[in-house]
N, C-alpha and C. Protein backbone atom coordinates (compact mmCIF):
# COMPACT_ATOMS: atom_id res chain seq x y z
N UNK A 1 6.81 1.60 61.72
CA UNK A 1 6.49 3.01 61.56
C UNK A 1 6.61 3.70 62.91
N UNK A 2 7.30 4.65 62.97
CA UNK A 2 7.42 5.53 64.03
C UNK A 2 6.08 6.74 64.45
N UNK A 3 6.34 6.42 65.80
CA UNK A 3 4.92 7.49 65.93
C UNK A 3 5.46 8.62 65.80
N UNK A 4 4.92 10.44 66.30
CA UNK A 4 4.66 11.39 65.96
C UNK A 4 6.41 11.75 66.43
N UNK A 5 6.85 11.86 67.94
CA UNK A 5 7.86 12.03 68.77
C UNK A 5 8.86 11.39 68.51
N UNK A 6 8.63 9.97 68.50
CA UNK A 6 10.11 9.28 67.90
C UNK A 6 10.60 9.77 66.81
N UNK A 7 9.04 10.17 65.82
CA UNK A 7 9.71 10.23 64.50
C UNK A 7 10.53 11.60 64.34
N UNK A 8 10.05 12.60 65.38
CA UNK A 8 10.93 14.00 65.10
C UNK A 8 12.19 13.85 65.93
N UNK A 9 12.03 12.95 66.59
CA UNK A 9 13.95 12.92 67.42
C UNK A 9 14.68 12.31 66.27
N UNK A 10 13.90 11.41 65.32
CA UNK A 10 14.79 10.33 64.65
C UNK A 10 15.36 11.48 63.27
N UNK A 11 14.50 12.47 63.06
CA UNK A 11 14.46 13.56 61.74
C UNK A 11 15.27 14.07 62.14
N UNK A 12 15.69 15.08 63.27
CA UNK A 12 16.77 15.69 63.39
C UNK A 12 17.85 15.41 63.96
N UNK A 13 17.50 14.33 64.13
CA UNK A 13 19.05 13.16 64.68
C UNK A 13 19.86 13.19 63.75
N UNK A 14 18.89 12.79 62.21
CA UNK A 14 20.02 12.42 61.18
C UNK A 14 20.32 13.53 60.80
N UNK A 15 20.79 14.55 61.18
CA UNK A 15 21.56 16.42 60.78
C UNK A 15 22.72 16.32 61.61
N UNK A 16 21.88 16.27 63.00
CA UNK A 16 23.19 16.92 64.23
C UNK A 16 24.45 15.86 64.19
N UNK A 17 25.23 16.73 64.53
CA UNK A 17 26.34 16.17 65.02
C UNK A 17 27.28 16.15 66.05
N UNK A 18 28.33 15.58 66.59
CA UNK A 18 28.82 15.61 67.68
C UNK A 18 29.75 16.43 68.13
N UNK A 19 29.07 17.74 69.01
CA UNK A 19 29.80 19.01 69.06
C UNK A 19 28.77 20.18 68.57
N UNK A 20 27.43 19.54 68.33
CA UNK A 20 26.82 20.84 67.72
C UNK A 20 26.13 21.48 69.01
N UNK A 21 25.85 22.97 68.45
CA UNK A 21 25.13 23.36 69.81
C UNK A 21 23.55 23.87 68.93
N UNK A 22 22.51 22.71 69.52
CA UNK A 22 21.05 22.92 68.92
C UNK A 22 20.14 23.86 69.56
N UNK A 23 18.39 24.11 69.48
CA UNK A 23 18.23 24.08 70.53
C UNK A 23 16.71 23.98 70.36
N UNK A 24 16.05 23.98 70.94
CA UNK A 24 15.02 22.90 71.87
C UNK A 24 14.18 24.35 71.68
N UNK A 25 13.32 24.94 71.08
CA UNK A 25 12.99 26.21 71.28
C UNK A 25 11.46 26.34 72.53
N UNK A 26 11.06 25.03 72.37
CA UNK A 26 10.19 25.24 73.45
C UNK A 26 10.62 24.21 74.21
N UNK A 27 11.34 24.25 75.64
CA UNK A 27 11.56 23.46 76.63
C UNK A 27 10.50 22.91 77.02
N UNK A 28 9.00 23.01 77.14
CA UNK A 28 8.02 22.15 78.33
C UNK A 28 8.81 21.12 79.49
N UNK A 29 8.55 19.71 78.90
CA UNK A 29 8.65 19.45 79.81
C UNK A 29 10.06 18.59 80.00
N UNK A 30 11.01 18.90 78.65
CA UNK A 30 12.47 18.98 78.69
C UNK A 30 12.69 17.26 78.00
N UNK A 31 12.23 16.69 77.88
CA UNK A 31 12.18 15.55 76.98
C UNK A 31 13.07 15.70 75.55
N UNK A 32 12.79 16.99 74.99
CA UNK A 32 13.21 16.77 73.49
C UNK A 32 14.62 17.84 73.49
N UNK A 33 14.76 18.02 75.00
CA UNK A 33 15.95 18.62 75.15
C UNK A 33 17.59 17.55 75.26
N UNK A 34 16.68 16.88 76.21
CA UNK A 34 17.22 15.43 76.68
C UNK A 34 17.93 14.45 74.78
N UNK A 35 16.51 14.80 74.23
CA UNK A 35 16.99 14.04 72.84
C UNK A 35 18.25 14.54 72.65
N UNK A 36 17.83 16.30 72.22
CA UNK A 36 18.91 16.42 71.24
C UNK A 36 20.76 16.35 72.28
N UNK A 37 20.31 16.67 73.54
CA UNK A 37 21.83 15.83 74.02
C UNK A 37 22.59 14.89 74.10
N UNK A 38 21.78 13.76 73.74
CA UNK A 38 22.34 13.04 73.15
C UNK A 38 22.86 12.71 71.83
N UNK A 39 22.29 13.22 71.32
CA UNK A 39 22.78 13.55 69.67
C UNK A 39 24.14 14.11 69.85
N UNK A 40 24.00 15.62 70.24
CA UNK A 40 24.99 16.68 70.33
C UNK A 40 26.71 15.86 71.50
N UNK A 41 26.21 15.21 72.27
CA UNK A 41 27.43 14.79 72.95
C UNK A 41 27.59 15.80 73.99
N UNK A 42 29.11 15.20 74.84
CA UNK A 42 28.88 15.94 76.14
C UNK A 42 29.55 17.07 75.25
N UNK A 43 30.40 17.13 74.46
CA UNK A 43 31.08 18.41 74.19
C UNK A 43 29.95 19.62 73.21
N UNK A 44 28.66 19.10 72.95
CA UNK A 44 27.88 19.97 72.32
C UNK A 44 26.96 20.64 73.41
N UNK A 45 25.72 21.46 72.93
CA UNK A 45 25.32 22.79 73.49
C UNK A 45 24.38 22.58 73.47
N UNK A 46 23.38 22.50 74.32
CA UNK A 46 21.61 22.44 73.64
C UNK A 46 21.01 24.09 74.78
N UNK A 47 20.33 25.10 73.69
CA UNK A 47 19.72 26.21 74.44
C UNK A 47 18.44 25.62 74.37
N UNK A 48 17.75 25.52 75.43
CA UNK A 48 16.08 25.64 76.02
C UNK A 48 15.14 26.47 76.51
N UNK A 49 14.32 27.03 75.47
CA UNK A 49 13.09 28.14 75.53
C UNK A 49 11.88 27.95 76.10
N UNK A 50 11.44 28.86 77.17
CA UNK A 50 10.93 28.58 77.89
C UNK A 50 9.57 29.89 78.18
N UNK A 51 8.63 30.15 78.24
CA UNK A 51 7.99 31.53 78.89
C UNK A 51 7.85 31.12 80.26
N UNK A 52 7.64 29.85 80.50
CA UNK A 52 7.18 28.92 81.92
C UNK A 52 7.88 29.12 82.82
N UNK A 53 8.25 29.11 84.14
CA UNK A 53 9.06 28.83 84.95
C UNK A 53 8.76 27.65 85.55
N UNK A 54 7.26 26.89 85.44
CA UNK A 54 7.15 25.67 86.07
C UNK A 54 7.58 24.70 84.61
N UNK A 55 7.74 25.04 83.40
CA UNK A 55 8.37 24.22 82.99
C UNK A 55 10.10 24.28 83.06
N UNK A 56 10.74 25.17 82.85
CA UNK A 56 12.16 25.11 83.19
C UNK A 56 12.47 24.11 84.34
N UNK A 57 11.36 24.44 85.39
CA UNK A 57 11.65 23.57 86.82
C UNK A 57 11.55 21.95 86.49
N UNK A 58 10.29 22.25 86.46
CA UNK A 58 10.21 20.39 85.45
C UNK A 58 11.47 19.95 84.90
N UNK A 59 11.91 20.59 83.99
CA UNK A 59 13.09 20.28 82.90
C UNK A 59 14.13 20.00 83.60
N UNK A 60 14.46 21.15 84.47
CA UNK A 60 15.72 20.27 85.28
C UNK A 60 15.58 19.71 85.93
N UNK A 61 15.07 19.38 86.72
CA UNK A 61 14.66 18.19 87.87
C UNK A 61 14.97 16.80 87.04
N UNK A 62 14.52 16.92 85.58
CA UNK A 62 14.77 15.75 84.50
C UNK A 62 16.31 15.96 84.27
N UNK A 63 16.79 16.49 84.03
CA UNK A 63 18.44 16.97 83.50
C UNK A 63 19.08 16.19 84.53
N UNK A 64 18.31 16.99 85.92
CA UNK A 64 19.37 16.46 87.08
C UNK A 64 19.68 15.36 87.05
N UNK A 65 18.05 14.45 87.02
CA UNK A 65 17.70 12.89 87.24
C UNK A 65 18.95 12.09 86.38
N UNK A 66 18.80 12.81 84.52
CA UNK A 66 19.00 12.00 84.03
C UNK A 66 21.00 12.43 83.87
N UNK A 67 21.63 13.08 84.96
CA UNK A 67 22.89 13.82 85.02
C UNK A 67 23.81 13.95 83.52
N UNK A 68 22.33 15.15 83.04
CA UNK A 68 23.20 15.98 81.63
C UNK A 68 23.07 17.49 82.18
N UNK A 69 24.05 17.97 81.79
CA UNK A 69 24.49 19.31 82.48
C UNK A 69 25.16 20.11 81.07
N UNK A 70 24.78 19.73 79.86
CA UNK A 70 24.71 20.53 78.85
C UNK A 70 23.91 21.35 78.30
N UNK A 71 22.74 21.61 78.79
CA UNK A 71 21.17 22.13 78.44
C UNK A 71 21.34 23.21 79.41
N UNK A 72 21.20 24.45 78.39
CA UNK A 72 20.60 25.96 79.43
C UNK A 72 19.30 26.24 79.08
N UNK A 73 18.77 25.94 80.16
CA UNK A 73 17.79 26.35 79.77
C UNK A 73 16.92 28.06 80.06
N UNK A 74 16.57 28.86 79.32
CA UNK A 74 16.19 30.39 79.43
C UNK A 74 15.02 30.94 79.49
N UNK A 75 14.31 31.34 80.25
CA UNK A 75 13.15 31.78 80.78
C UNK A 75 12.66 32.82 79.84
N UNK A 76 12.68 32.06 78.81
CA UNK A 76 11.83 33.76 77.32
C UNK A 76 11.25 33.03 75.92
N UNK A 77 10.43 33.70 75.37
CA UNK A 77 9.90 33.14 74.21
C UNK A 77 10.57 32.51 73.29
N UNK A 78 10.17 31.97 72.57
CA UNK A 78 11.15 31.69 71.47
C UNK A 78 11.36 32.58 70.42
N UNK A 79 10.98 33.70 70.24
CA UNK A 79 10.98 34.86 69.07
C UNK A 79 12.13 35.33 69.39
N UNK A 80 12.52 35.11 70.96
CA UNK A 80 13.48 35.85 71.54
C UNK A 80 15.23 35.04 70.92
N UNK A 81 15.07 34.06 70.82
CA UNK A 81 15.64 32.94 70.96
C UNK A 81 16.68 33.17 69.88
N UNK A 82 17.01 33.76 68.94
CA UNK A 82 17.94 34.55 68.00
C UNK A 82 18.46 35.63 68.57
N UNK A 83 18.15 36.53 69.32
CA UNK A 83 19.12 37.73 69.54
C UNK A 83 19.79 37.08 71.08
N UNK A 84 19.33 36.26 71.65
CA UNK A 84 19.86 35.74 72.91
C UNK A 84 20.88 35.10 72.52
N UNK A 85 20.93 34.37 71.59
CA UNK A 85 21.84 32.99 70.95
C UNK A 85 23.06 34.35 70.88
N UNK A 86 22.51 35.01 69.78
CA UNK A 86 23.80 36.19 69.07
C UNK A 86 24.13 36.94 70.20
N UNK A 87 23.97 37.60 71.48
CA UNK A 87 24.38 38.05 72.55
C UNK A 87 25.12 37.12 73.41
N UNK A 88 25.02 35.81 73.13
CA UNK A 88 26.18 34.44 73.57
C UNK A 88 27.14 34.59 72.62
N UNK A 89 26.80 35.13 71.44
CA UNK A 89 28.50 35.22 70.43
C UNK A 89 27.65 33.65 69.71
N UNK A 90 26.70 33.28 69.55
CA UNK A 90 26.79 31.84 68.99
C UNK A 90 25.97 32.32 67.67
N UNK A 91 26.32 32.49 66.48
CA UNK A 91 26.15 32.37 64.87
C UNK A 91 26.00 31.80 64.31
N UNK A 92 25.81 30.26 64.91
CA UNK A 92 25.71 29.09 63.94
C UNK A 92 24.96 28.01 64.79
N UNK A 93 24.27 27.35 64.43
CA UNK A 93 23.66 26.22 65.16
C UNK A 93 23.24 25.18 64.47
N UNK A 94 22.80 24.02 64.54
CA UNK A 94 23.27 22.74 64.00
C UNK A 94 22.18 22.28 63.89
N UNK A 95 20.83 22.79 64.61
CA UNK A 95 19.24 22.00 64.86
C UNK A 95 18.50 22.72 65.47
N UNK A 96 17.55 22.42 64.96
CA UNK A 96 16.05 23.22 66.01
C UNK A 96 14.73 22.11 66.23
N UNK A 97 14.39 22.18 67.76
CA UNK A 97 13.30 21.43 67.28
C UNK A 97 12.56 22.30 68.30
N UNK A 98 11.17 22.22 67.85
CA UNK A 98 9.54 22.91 67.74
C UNK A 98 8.80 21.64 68.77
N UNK A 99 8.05 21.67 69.88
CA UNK A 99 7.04 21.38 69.93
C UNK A 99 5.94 21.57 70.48
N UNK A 100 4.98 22.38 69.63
CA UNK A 100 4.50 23.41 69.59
C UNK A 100 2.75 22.98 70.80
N UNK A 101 1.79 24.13 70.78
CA UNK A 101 1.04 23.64 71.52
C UNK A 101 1.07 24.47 73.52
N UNK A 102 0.73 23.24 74.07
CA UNK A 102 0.85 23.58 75.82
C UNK A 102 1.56 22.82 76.10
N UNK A 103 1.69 23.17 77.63
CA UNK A 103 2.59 22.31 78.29
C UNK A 103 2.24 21.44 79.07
N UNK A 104 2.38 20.05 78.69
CA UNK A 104 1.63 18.80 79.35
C UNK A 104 1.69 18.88 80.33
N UNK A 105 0.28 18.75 81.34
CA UNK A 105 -0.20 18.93 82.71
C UNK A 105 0.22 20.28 83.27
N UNK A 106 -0.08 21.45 82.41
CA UNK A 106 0.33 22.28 82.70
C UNK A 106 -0.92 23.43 82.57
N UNK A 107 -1.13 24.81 82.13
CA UNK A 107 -2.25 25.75 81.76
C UNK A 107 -1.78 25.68 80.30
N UNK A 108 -3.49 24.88 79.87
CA UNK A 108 -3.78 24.77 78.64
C UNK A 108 -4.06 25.97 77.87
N UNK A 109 -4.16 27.19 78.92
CA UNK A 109 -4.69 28.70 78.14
C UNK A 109 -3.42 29.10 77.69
N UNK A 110 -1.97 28.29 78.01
CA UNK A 110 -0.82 28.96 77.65
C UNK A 110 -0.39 28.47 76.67
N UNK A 111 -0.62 29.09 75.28
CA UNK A 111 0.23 27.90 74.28
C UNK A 111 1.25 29.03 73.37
N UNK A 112 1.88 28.26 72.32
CA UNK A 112 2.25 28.71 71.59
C UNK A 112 1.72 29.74 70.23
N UNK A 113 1.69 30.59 69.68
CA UNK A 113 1.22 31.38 68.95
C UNK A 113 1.74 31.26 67.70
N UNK A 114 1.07 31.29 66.58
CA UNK A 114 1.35 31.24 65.28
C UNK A 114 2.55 32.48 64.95
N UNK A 115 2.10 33.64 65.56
CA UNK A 115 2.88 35.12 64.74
C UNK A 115 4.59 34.93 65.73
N UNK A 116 4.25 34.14 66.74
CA UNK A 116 5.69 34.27 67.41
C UNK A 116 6.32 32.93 67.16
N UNK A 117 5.85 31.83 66.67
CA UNK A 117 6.80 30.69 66.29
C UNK A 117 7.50 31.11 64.90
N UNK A 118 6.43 31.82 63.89
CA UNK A 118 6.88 31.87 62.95
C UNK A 118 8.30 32.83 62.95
N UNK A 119 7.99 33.84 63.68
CA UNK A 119 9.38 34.81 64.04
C UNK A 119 10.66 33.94 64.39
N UNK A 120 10.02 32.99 65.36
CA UNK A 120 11.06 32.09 66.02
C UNK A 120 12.00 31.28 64.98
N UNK A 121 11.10 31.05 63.98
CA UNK A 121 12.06 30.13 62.79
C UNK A 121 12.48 30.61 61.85
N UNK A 122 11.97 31.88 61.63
CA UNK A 122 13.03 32.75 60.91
C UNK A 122 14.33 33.22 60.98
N UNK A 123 13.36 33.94 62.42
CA UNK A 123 14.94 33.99 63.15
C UNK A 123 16.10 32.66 63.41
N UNK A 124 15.77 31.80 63.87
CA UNK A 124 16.39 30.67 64.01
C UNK A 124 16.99 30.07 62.94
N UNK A 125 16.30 30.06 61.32
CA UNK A 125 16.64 29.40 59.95
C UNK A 125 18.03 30.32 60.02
N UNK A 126 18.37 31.25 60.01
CA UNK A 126 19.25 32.22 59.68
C UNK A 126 20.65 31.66 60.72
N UNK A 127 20.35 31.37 61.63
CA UNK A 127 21.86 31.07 62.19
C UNK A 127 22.28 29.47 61.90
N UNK A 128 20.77 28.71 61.39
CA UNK A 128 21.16 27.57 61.22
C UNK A 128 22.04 27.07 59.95
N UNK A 129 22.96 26.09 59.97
CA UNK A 129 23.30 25.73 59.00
C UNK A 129 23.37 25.05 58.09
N UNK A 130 23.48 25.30 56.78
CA UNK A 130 22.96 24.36 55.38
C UNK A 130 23.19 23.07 55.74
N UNK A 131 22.28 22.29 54.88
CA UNK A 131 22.46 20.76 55.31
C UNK A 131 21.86 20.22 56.89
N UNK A 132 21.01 21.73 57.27
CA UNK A 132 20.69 21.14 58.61
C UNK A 132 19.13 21.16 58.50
N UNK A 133 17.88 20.66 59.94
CA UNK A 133 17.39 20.82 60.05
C UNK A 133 16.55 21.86 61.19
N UNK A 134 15.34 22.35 60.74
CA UNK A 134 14.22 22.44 62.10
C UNK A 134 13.16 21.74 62.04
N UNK A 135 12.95 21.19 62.83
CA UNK A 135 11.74 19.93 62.76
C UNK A 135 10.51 20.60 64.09
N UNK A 136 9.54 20.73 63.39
CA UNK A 136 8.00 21.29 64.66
C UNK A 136 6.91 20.47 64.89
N UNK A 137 6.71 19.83 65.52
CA UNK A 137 5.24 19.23 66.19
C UNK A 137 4.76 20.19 66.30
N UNK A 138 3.39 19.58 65.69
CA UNK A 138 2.06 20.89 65.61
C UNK A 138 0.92 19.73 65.89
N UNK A 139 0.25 20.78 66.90
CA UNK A 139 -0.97 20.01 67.36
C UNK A 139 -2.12 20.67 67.80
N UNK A 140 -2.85 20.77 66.30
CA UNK A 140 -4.06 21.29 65.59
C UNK A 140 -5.06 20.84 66.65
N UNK A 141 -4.93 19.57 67.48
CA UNK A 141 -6.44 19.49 68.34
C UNK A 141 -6.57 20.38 69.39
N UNK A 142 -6.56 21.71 69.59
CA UNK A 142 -7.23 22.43 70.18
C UNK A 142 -7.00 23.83 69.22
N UNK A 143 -8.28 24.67 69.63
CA UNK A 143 -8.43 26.19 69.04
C UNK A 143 -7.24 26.70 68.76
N UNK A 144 -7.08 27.45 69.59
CA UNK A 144 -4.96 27.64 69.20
C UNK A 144 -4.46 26.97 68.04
N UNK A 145 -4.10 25.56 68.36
CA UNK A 145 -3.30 24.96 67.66
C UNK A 145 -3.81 24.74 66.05
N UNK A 146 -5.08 24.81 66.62
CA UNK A 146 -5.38 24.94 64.64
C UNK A 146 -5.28 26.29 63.84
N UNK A 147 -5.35 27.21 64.99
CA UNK A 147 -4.97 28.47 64.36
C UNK A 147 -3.50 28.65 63.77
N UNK A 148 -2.52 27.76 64.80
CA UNK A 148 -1.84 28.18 64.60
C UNK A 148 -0.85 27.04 63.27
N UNK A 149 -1.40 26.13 63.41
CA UNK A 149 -1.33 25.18 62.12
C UNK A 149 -1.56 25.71 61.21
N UNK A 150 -2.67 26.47 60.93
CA UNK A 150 -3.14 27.03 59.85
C UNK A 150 -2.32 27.72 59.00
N UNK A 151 -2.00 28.88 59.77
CA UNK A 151 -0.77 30.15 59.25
C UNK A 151 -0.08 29.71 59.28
N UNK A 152 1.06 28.92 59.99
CA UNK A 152 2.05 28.26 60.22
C UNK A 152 2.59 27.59 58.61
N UNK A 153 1.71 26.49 57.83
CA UNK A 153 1.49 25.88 57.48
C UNK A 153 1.62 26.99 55.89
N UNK A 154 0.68 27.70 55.60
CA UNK A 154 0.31 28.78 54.80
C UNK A 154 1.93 29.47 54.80
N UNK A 155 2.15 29.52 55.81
CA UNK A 155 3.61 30.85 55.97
C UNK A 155 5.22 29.77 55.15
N UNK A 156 5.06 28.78 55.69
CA UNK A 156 6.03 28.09 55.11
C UNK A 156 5.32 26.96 53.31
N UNK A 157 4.51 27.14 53.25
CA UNK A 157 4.34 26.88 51.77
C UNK A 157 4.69 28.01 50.74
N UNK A 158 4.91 29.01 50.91
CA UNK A 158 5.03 30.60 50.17
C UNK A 158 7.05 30.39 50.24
N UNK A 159 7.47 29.46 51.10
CA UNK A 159 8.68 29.83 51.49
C UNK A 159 9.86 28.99 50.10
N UNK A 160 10.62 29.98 49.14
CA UNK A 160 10.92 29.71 48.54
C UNK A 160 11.94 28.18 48.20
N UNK A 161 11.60 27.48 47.22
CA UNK A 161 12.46 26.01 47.12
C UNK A 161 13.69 25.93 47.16
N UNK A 162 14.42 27.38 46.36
CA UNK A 162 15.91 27.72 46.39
C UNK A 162 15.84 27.52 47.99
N UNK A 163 15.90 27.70 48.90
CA UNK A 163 16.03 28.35 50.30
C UNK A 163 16.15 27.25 51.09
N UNK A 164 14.89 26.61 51.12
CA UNK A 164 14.82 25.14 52.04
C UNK A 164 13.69 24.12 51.38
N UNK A 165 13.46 23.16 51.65
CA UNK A 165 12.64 21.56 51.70
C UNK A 165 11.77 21.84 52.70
N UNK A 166 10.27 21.41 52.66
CA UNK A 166 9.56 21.43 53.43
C UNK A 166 8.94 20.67 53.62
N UNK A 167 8.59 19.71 54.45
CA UNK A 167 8.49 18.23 54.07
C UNK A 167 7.67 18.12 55.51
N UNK A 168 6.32 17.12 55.01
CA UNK A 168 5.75 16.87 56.82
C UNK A 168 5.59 14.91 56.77
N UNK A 169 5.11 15.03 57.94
CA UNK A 169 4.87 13.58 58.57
C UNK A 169 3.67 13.49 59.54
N UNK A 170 2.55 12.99 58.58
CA UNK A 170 1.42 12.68 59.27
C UNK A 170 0.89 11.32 59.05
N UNK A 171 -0.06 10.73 59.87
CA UNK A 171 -0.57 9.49 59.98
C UNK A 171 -1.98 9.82 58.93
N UNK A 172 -2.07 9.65 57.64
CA UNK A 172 -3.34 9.73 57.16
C UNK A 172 -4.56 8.99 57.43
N UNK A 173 -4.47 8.25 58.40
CA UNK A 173 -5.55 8.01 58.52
C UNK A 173 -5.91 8.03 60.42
N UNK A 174 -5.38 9.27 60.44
CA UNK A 174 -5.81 9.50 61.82
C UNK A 174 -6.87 10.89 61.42
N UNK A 175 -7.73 11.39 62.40
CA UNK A 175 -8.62 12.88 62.08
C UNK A 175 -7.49 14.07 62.09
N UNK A 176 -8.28 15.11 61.54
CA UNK A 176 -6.98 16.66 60.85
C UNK A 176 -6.55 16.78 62.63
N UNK A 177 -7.09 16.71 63.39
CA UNK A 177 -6.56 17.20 64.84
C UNK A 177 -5.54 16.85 65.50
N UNK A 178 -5.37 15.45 64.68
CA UNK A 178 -4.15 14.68 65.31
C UNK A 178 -2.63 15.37 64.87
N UNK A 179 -1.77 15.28 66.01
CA UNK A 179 -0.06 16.00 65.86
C UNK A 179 -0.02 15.36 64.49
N UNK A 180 1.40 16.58 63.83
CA UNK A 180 1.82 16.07 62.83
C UNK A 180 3.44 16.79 62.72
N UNK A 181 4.14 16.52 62.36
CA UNK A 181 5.47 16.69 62.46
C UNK A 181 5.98 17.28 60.91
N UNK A 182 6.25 18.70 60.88
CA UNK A 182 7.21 19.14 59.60
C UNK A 182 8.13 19.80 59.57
N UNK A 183 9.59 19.44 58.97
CA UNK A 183 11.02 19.03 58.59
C UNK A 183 10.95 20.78 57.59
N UNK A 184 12.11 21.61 57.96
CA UNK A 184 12.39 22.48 57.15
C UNK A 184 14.11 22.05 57.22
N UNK A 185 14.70 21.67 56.11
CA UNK A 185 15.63 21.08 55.34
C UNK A 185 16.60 22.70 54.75
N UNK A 186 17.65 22.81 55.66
CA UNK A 186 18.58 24.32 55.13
C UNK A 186 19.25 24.11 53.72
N UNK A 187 18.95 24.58 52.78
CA UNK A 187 19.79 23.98 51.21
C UNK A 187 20.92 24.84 51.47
């Protein structure tokens, strides 16, 4: 059984393909950027969302280390993260991955927000393409994150079956606080 992280690199592994351009909507600390480049290949695209500038820095310092030079990474929310893509001319994208929360060893007062991820994957579902995924780590153990689990959670159960699959991955017998990982499937 795969834990929380493996299991969301391994979920949207099986979508991408070689040449796709994904993207990573919250860069932290550039790890799940790193994933999806390897997925994508040197000839694919990975965009990386960021509000941080000490995480962008983090991130490449890792890019450098690990010499992938396919990852841009962009200093703006992720709500933003659709009209930036479409001002690159890019209309189509192949993957999204979410992981939602703060930024490890970083300011815990900075996290992600329920009303702007959800924008983020709207916006984002729309350029993505059928047969693909967005996969989000959500991690309910702090205030925030259960807030934002909450709605999050609520916002994509309302979201019609024609449209997409909504599918999660949790350890049941860990407490509600513990990460949990859910798969929106493009029909």
């Amino acid at each position: 059984m795969k834990q929380i992280i493996p299991f969301a690199h391994q979920w949207i592994s099986d979508t991408l393909k070689s040449g796709d351009i994904a993207v990573d909507a919250t860069l932290g600390n550039g790890h799940d950027s790193v994933a999806l480049s390897k997925e994508v290949g040197s000839n694919g695209l990975i965009y990386s969302f960021d509000i941080q500038q000490s995480a962008i820095d983090q991130a490449q310092s890792l890019f450098t280390q690990s010499n992938i030079n396919n990852i841009t990474s962009i200093k703006l929310g992720h709500e933003q993260a659709k009209d930036y893509l479409i001002e690159q001319g890019i209309t189509s994208i192949g993957g999204v991955i979410f992981n939602l929360g703060f930024l490890p060893g970083g300011d815990e007062s900075i996290t992600t927000q329920a009303d702007s991820t959800i924008q983020a994957i709207e916006g984002l579902f729309e350029l993505l393409m059928p047969h693909r995924m967005i996969v989000i780590v959500i991690y309910p153990g702090h205030d925030s994150g259960q807030i934002e689990k909450d709605l999050l959670i609520q916002h994509l159960q309302n979201q019609p079956a024609a449209k997409m699959d909504v599918a999660m991955y949790h350890m049941v017998n860990r407490s509600n606080k513990a990460p949990f990982v859910v798969g929106l499937y493009k029909k």
